[in-house]
Protein backbone atom coordinates (compact mmCIF):
# COMPACT_ATOMS: atom_id res chain seq x y z
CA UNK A 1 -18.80 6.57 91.08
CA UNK A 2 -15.37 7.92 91.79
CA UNK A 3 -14.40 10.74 89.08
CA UNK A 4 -11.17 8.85 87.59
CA UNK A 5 -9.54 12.67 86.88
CA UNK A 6 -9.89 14.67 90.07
CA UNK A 7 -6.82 16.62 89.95
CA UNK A 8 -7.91 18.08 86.15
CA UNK A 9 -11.56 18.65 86.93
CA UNK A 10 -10.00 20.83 90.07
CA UNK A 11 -8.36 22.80 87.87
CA UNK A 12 -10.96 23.05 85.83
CA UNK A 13 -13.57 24.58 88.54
CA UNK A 14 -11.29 26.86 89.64
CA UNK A 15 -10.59 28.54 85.96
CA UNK A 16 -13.17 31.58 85.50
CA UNK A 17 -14.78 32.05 82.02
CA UNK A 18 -13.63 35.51 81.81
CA UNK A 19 -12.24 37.62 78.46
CA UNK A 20 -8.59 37.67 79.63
CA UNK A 21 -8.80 34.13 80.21
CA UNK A 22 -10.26 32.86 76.65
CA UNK A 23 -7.85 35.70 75.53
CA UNK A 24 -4.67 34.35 77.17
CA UNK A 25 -5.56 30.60 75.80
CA UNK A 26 -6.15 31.91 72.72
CA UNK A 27 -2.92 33.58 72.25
CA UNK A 28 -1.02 30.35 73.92
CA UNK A 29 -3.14 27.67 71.50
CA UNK A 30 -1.60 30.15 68.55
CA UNK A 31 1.92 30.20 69.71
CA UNK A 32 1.55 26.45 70.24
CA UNK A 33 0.37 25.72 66.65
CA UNK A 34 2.71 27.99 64.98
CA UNK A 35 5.64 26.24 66.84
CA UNK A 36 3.86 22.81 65.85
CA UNK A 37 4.22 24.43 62.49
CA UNK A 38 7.70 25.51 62.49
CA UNK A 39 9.25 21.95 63.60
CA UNK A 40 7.14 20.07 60.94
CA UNK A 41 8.28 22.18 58.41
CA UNK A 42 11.75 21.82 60.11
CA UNK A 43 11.17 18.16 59.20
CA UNK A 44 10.80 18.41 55.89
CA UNK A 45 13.45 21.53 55.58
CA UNK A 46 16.58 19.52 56.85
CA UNK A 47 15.70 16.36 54.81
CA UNK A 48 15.40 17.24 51.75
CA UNK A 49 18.49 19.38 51.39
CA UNK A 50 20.23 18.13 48.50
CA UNK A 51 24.14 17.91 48.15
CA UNK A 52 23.84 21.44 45.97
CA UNK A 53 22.14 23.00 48.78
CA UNK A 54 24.81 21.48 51.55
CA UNK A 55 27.47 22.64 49.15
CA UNK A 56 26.10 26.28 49.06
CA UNK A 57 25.67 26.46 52.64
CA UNK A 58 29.20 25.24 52.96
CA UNK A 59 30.72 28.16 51.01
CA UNK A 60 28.64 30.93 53.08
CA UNK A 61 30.15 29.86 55.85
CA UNK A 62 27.62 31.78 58.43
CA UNK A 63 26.76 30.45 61.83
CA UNK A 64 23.17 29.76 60.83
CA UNK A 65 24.48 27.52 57.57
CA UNK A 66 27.27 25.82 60.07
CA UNK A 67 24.96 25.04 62.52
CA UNK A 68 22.27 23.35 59.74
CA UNK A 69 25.99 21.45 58.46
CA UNK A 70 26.16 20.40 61.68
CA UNK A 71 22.85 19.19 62.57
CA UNK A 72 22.44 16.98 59.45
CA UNK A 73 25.54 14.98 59.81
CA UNK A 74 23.56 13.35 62.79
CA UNK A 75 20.38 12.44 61.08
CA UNK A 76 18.86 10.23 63.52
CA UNK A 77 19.35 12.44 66.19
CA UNK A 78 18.02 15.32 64.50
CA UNK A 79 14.60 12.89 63.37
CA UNK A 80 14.10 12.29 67.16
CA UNK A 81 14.56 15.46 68.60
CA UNK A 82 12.24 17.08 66.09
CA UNK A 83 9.69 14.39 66.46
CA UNK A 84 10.01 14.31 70.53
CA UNK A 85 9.64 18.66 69.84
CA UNK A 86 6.40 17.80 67.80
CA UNK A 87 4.76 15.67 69.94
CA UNK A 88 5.57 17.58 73.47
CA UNK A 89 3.76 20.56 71.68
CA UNK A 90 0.94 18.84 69.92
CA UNK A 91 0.17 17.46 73.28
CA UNK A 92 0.22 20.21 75.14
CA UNK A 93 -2.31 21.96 72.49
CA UNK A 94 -4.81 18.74 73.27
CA UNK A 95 -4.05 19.50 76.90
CA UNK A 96 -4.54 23.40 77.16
CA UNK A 97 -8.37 22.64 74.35
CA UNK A 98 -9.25 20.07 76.96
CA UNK A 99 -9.10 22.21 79.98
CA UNK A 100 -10.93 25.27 78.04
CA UNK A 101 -13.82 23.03 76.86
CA UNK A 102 -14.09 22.16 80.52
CA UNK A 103 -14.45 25.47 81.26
CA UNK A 104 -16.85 26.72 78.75
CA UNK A 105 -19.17 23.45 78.23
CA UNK A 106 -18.38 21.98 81.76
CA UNK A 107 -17.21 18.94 83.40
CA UNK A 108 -20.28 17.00 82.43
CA UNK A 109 -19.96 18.20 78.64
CA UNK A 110 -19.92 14.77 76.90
CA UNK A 111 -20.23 13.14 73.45
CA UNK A 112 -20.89 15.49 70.15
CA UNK A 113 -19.43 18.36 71.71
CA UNK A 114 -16.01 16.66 72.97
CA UNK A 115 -16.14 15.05 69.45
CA UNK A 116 -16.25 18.60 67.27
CA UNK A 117 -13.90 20.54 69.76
CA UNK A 118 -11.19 18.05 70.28
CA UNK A 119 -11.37 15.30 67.42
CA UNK A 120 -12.46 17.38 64.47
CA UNK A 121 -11.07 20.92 65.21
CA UNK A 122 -8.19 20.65 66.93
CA UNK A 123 -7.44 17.74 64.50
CA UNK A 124 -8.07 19.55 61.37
CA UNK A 125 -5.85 22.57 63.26
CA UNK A 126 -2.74 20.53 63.96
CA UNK A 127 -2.88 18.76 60.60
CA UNK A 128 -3.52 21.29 58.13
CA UNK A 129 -1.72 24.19 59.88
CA UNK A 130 0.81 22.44 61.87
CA UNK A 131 1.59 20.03 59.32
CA UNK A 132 0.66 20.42 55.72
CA UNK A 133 0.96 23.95 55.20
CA UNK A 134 4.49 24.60 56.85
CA UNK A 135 5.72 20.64 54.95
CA UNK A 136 4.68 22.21 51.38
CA UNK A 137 6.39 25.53 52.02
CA UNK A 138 9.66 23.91 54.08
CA UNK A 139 9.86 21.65 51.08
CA UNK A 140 9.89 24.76 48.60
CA UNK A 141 12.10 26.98 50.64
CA UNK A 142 14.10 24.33 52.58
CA UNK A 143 17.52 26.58 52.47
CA UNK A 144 16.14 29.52 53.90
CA UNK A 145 13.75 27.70 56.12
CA UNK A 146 16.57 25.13 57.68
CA UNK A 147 18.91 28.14 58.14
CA UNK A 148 16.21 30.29 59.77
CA UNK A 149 15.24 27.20 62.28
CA UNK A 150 18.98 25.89 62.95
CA UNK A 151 19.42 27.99 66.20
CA UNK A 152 16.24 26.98 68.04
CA UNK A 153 16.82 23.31 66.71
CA UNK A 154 20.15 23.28 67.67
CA UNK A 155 19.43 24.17 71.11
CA UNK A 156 16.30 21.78 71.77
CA UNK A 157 18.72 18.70 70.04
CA UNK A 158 21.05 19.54 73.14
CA UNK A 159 18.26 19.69 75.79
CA UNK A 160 16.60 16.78 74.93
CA UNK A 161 19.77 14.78 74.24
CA UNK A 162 19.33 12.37 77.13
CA UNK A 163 15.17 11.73 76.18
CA UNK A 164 16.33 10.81 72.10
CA UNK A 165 19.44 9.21 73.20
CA UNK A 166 17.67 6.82 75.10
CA UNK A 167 14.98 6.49 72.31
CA UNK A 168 17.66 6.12 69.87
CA UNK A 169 19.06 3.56 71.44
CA UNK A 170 15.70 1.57 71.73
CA UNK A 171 15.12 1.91 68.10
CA UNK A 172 18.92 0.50 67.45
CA UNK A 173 18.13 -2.83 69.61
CA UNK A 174 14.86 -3.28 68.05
CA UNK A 175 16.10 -3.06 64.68
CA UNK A 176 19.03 -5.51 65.28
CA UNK A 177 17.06 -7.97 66.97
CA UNK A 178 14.26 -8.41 63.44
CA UNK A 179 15.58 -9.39 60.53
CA UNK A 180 14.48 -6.97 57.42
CA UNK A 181 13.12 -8.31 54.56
CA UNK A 182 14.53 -5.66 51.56
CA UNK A 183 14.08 -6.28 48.28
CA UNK A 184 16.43 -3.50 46.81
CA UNK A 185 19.49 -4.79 44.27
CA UNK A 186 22.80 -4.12 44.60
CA UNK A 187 24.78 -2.95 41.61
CA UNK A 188 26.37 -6.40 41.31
CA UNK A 189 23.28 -8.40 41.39
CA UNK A 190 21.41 -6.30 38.80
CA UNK A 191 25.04 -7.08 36.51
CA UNK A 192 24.42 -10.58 37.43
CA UNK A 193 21.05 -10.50 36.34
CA UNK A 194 21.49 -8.66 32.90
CA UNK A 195 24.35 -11.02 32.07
CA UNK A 196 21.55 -13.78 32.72
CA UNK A 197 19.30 -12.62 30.66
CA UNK A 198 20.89 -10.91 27.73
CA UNK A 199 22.46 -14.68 26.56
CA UNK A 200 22.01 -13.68 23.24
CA UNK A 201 21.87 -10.23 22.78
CA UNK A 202 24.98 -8.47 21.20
CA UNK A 203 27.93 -6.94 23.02
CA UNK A 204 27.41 -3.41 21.87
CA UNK A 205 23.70 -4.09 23.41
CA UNK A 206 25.19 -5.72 26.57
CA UNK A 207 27.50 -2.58 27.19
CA UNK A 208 24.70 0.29 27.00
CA UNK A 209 22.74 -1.97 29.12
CA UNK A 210 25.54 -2.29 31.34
CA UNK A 211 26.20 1.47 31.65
CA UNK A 212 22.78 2.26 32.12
CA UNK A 213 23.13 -0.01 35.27
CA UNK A 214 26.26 1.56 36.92
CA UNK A 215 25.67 5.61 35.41
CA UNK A 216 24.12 6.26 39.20
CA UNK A 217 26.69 4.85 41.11
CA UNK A 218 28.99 7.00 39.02
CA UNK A 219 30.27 9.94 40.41
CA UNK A 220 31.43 13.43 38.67
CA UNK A 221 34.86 13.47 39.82
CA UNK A 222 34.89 9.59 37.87
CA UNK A 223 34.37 11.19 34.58
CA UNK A 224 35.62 14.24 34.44
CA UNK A 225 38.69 15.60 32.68
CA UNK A 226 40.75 17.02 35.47
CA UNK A 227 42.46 20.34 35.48
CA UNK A 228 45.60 19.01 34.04
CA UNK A 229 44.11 18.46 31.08
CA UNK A 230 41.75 21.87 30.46
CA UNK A 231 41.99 23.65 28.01
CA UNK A 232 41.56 27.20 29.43
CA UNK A 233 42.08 30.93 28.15
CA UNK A 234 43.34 34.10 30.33
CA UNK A 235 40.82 36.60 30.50
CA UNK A 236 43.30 39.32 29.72
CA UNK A 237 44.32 37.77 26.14
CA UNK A 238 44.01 39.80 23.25
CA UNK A 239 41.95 38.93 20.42
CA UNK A 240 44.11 37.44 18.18
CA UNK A 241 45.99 34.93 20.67
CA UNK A 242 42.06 34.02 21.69
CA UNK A 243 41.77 33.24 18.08
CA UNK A 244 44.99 30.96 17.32
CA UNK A 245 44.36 29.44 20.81
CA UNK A 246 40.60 28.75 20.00
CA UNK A 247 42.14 27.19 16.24
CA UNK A 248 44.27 25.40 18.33
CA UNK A 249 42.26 23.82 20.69
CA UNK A 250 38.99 22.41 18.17
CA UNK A 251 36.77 22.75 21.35
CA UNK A 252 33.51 24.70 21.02
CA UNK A 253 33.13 26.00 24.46
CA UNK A 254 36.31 27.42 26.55
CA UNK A 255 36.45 27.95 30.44
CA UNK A 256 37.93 31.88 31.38
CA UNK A 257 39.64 32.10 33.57
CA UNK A 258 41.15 35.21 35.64
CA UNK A 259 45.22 35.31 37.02
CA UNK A 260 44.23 31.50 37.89
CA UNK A 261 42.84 28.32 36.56
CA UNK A 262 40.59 28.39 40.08
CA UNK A 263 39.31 31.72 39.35
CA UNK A 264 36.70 30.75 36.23
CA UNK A 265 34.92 33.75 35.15
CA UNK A 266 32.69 31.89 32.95
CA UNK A 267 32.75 29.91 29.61
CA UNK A 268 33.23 31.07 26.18
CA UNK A 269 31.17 29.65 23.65
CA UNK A 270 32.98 30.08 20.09
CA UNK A 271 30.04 30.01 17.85
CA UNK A 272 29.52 33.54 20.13
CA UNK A 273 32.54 34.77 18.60
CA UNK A 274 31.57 33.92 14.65
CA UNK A 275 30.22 37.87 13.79
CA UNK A 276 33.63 39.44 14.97
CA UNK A 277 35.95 37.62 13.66
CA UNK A 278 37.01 40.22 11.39
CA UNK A 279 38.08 42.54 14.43
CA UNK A 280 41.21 43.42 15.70
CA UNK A 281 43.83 42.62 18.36
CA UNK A 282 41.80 45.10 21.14
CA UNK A 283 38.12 43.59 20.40
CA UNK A 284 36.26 43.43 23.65
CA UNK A 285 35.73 39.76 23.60
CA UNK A 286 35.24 39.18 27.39
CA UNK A 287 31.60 40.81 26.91
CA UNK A 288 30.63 37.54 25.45
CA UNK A 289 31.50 35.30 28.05
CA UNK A 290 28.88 33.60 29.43
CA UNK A 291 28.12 32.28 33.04
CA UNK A 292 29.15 28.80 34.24
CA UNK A 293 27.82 26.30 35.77
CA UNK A 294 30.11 24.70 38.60
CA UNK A 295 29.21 21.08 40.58
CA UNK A 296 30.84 19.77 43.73
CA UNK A 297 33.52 16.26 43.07
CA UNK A 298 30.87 13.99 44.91
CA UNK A 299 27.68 14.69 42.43
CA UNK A 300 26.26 11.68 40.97
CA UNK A 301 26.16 11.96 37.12
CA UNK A 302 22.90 11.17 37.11
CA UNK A 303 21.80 14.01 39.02
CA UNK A 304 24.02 16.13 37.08
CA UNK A 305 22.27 14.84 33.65
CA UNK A 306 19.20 16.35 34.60
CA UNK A 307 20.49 19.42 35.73
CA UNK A 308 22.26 19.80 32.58
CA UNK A 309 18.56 18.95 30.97
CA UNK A 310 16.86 21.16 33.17
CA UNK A 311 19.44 24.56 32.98
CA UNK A 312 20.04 23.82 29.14
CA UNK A 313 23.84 23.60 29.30
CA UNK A 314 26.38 21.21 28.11
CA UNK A 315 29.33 22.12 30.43
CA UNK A 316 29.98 22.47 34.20
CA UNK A 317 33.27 23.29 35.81
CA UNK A 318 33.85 20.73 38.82
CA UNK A 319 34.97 22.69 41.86
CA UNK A 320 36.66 20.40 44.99
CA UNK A 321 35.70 21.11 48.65
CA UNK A 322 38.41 24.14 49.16
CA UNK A 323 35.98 25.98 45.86
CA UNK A 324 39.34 25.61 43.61
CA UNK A 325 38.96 24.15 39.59
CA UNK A 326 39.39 20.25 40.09
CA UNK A 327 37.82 19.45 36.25
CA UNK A 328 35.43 19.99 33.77
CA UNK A 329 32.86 17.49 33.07
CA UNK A 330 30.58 18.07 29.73
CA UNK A 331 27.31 16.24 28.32
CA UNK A 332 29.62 14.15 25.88
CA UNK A 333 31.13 12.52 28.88
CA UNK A 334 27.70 11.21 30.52
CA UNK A 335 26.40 10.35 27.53
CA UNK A 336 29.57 8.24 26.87
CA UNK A 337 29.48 6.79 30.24
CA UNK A 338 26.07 4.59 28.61
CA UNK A 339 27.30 4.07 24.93
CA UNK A 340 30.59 4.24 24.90
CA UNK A 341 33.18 6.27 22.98
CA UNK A 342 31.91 9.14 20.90
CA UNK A 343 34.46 10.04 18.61
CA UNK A 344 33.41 13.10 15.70
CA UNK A 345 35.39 14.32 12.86
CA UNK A 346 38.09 16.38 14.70
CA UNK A 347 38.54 12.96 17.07
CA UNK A 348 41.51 10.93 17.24
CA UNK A 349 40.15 7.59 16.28
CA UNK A 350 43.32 6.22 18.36
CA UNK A 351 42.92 5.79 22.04
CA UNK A 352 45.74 8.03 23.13
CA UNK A 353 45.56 6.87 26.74
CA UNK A 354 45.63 3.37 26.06
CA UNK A 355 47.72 0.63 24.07
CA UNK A 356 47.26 -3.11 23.68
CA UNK A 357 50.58 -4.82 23.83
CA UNK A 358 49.19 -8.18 23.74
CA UNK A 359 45.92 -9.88 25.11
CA UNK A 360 47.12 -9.97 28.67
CA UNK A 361 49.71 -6.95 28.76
CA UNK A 362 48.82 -2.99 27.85
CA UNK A 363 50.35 0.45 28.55
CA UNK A 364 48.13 3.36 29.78
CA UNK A 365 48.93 7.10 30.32
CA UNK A 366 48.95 7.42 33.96
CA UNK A 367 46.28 10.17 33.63
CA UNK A 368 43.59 7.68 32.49
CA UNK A 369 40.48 7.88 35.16
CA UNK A 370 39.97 4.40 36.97
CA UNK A 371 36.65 4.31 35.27
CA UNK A 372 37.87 4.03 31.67
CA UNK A 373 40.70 1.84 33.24
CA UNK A 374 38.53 -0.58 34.56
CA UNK A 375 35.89 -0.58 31.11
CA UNK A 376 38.76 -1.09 28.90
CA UNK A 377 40.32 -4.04 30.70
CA UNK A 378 36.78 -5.34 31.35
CA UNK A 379 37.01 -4.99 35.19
CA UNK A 380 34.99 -4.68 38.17
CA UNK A 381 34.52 -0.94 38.73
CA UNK A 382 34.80 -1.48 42.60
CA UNK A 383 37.90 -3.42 42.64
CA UNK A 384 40.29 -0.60 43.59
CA UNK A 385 37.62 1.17 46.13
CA UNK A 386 39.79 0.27 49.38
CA UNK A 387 42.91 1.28 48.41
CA UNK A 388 42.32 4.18 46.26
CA UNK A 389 41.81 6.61 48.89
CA UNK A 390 40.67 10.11 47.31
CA UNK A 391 42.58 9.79 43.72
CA UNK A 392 40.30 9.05 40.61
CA UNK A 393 43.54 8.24 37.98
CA UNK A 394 45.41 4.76 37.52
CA UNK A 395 48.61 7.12 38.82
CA UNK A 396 46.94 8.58 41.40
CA UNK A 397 45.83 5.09 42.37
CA UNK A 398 49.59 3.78 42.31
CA UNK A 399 50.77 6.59 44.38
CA UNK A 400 48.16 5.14 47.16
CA UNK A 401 49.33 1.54 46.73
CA UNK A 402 53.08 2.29 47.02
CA UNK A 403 53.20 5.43 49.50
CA UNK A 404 55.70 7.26 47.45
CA UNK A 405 56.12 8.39 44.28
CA UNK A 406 57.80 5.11 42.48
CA UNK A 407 60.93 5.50 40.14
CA UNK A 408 61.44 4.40 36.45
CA UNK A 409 61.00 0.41 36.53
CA UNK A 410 59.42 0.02 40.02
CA UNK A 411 56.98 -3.36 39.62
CA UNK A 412 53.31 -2.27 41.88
CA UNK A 413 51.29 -5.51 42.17
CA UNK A 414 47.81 -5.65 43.01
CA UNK A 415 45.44 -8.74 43.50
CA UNK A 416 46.05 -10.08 39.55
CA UNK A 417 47.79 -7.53 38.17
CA UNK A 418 51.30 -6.17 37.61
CA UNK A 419 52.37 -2.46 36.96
CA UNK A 420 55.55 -1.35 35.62
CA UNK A 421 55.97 2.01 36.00
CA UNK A 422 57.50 3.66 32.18
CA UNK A 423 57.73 6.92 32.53
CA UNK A 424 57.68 9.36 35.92
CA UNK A 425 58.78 12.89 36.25
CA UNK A 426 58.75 14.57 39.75
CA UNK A 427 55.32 15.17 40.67
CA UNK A 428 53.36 12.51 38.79
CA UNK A 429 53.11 8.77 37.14
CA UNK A 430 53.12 9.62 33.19
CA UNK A 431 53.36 6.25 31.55
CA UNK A 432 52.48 2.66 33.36
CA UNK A 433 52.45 -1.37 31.51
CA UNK A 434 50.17 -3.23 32.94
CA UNK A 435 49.84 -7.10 32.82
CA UNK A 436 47.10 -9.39 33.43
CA UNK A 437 47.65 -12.71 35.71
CA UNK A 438 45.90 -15.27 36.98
CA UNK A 439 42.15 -15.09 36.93
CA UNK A 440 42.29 -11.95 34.77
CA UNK A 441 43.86 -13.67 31.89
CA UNK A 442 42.19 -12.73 28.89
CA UNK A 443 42.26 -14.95 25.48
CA UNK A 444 41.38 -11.87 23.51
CA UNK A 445 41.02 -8.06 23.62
CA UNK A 446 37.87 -7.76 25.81
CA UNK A 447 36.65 -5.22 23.42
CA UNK A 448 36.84 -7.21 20.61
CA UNK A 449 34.60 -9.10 18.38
């Protein structure tokens, strides 16, 4: 019978069993299952990278961190020239065991000893040390280990371009050509389904149920107060203007800030300053300042609500892509985001954003986010997503719609709705009436009994 693998049992007789040989193969089978290890892990590194972690890497700004930036905003390309990487290797370690248990059992080795070289220990080699050990410690130290493995991943995703291009392109065809059968739930549809099925269950019940729905679509820079509105105090201040300011102000925790509102040093919690009260003008009040916590525009208040769980704070200070102060976002705001307005003792029980004219025609403050904009006139919080561009306020919002900054008077309409602009000064909207029109006309307050 005609041997069907002449060219590999050549090369097989003509390899001598000799130290330097098992030597050399050893070293090479090593090399080959660490880099089998290092591009699993690499797997598991550069997918699980959160939006923190993409953040921090961001602000190094080092070639390694760029380079891992870089690589992730092509995620299918990355997948296949990772799992093209893995399989060249783990195929060459099958080919390189093959050849050396032809050398030391011989071409007719058959059965149980082909079985426990190549099925069961090269097997139990590539999984456990080329794919479970370096996956548990990628997913632990996926910063470091993504930065570390950037360069060499970098340069394989250009030299196999062509080979997961091609691939890539395959996979596209194939998944345009068969229909997939999902059975996740859009925002909308689970709103459609609670109103369903909550017939006779009270409003106030309706509208937690209704923010528990939407709180992770939400995003930070949609409920935060925005640096307009901080209240803030110089790090230099004396003692007693910290004091009237703090009087002032009612808050319980302060954001420090240094020559800027951008520059936050950290946040001042009052109840720290309660045993030196007493002290004079040149008290050394900055010693109590404790460290903040800051979070990019784009994290999802969910996320944030168990970060805030997890580090034990009630406060972050939101920080926009350049690393300057865009808000402050506390735990009060989440938690009103799913019950609605929490107003305590030093409250204004009078929304002072918001005014009801009639039930078809209010005024708002042109600061008010589009969130609360859209829950107090009982709208669709995606209605304004196309046209919005990057602001998060109803003036903001106008400014987008009209181009320019509008004058006194100046009627904005949009879909069913008309804004009057009330009050404008030179940089901003201050004061807008808005009226409800066709198939937003309300009988009543939509907040009312």
């Amino acid at each position: 019978m005609d041997d069907p693998y002449p060219s590999y049992h050549l090369i097989a007789q003509i390899a001598e069993l000799t130290p330097s040989y098992l030597i050399f193969n050893g070293l090479l089978f090593v090399l080959l299952l660490l880099g089998s290890a290092l591009v699993s892990g690499s797997e598991v590194a550069f997918f699980s990278l959160t939006n923190d972690d993409l953040f921090q890497l961001n602000e190094e700004d080092s070639k390694e961190s760029q380079k891992v930036l870089k690589l992730v905003e092509s995620p299918k390309s990355l997948l296949s020239t990772i799992l093209i990487l893995n399989n060249l290797i783990n195929i060459a370690i099958v080919t390189l065991t093959t050849f050396v248990s032809w050398t030391i059992f011989g071409l007719d080795a058959k059965g149980i000893v082909i079985i426990l070289v190549q099925t069961v220990g090269i097997t139990f080699a590539i999984v456990f040390f080329g794919e479970i050990v370096p996956k548990v410690y990628a997913n632990k130290a996926r910063v470091s280990f993504s930065k570390t493995m950037a360069p060499s991943i970098a340069f394989f995703n250009s030299l196999l371009k062509p080979v997961s291009f091609l691939l890539m392109s395959i996979g596209n065809l194939i998944e345009s050509k068969i229909e997939k059968r999902s059975y996740s739930l859009s925002v909308n549809e689970l709103n459609q389904a609670l109103e369903i099925t909550t017939e006779d269950a009270g409003e106030d019940e309706k509208d937690i149920l209704r923010g528990i729905v939407n709180f992770g679509t939400l995003t930070v820079k949609q409920v935060m107060k925005s640096r307009m509105d901080l209240t803030a105090v110089d790090v230099e201040m004396d003692f007693h203007e910290l004091m009237d300011r703090i009087n002032k102000s009612g808050f319980s925790r302060i954001p420090v800030y240094e020559e800027t509102i951008d520059n936050i040093q950290g946040i001042l919690y009052i109840k720290d300053l309660l045993p030196y009260i007493e002290r004079d003008e040149d008290f050394a009040w900055k010693e109590l300042i404790r460290k903040s916590f800051f979070v990019p525009e784009n994290k999802k208040v969910d996320t944030l609500l168990k970060d805030f769980q997890s580090k034990r704070v009630h406060m972050a200070i939101v920080v926009d892509e350049y690393g300057g102060t865009s808000g402050l976002v506390t735990l009060e705001d989440l938690i009103e985001e799913i019950i609605g307005e929490i107003n305590d003792e030093f409250d204004d029980t009078e929304d002072v954003y918001f005014k009801e004219i009639d039930p078809n025609t209010f005024i708002f403050e042109g600061k008010v986010s589009l969130n609360d904009f859209c829950k107090k006139l009982d709208l669709d919080g995606q209605i304004f997503d196309e046209v919005k561009g990057e602001s998060e306020s109803l003036g903001g919002l106008l400014l987008e719609i009209n181009s320019k900054l509008p004058r006194h008077g100046t009627k904005i309409k949009f879909q069913d709705m008309i804004f009057t602009v009330l009050a404008v000064d030179s940089r901003k909207i201050k004061k807008v009436k808005v009226q409800l029109i066709g198939s937003n006309l309300k009988d009543h307050h939509p907040f009312s009994d």
